[in-house]
Protein backbone atom coordinates (compact mmCIF):
# COMPACT_ATOMS: atom_id res chain seq x y z
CA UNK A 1 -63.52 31.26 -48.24
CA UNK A 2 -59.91 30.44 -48.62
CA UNK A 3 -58.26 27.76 -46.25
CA UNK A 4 -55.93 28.82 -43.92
CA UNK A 5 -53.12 27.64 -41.78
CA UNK A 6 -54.07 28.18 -38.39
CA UNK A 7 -51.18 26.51 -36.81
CA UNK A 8 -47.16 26.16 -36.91
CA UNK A 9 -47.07 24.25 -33.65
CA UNK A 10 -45.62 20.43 -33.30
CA UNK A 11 -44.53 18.29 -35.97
CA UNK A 12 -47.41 17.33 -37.37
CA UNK A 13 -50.69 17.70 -36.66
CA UNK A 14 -54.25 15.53 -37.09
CA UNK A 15 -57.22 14.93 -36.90
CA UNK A 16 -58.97 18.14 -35.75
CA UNK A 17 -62.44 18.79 -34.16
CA UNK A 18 -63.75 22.27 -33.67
CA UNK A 19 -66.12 23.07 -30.90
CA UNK A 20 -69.72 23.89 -31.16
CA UNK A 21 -69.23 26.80 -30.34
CA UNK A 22 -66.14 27.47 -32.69
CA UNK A 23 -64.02 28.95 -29.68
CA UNK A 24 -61.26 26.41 -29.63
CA UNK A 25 -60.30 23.02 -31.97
CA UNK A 26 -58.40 19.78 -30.25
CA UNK A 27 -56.31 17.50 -32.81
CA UNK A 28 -53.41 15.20 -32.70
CA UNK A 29 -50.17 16.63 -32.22
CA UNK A 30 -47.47 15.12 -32.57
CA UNK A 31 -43.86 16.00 -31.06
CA UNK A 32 -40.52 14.30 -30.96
CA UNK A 33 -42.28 10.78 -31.37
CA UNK A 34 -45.63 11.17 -29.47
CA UNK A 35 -48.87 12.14 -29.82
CA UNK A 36 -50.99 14.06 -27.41
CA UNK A 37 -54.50 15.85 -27.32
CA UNK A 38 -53.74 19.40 -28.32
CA UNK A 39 -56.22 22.14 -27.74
CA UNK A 40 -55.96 25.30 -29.96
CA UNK A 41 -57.91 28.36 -28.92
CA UNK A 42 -59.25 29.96 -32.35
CA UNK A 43 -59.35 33.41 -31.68
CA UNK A 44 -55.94 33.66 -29.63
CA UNK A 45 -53.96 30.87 -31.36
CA UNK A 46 -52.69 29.67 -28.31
CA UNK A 47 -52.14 25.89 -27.81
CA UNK A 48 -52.15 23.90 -24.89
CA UNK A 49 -51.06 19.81 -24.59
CA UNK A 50 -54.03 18.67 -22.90
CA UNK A 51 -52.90 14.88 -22.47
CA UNK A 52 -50.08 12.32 -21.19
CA UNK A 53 -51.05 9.05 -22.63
CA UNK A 54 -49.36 7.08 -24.81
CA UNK A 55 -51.02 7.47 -28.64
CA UNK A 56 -53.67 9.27 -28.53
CA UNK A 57 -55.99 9.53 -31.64
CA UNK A 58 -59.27 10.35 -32.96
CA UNK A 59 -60.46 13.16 -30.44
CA UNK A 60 -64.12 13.86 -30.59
CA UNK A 61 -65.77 16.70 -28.86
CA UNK A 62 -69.46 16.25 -27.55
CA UNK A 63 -72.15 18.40 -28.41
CA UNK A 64 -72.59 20.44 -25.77
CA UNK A 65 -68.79 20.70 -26.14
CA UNK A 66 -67.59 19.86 -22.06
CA UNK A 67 -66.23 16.66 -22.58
CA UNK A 68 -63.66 15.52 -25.60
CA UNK A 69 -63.54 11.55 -26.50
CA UNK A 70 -60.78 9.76 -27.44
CA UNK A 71 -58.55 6.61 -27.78
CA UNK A 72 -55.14 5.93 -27.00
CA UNK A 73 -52.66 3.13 -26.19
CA UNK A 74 -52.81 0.52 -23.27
CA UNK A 75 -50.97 -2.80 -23.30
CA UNK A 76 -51.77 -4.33 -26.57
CA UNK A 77 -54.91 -2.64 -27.40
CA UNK A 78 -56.33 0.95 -27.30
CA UNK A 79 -59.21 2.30 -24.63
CA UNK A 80 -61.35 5.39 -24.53
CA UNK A 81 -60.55 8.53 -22.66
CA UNK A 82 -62.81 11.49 -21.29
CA UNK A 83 -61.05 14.48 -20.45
CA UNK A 84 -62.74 17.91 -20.12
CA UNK A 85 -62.71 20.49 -22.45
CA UNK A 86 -61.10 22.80 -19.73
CA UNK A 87 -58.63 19.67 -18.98
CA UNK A 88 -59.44 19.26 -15.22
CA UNK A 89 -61.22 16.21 -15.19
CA UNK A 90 -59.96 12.94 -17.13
CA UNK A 91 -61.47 9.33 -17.03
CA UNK A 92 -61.10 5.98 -19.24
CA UNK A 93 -63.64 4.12 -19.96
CA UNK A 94 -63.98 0.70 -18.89
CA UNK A 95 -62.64 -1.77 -21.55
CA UNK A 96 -60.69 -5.20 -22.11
CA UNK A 97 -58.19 -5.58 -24.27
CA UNK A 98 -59.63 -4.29 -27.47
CA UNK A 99 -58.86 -2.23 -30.60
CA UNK A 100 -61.00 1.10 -29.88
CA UNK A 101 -61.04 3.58 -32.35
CA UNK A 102 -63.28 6.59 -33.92
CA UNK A 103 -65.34 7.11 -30.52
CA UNK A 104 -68.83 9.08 -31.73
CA UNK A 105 -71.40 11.12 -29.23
CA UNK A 106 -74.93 10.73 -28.91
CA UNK A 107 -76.54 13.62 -30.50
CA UNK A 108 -78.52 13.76 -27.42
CA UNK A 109 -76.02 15.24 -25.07
């Protein structure tokens, strides 16, 4: 079909992944300077910020679609994030200070 604007919210917006399931997408969005995890429920087109770091990029959604991936800012460098698909648990992955981008899943989860 067509393509179709599912979204007016935030400045700009990036990057989206949609679910397994298709019941909800989570991009970039970006507003007044800074960019946060946005989730976007497909069938109510409600939104939701889902994150407070600094940057955030490239989310990723595993395959079993609990857990979202993604990088954002720290010192010099970038680290990965977990944070739930619901948005109640959030974790970073260990790191130094590195340049982490483009986080994939294991098609085994």
């Amino acid at each position: 079909g067509e393509a179709q604007r599912i979204s007016w919210e935030g400045q700009q917006n990036q990057n989206a992944c949609v679910s397994p399931d298709g019941q909800f997408l989570v991009m970039v969005g970006t507003q007044n300077g800074e960019q946060h995890l946005v989730r976007l429920d497909l069938k109510t087109h409600e939104t939701r910020v889902m994150t407070d770091t600094l940057l955030d990029e490239t989310p990723t959604i595993a395959p079993n679609g609990s857990m979202i991936m993604y990088s954002s800012a720290q010192g010099t460098g970038s680290v990965l994030r977990l944070i739930s698909a619901d948005g109640r648990f959030r974790a970073m992955l260990p790191a130094d200070d590195a340049q982490l981008s483009s986080p994939a899943w294991s098609p085994y989860l």
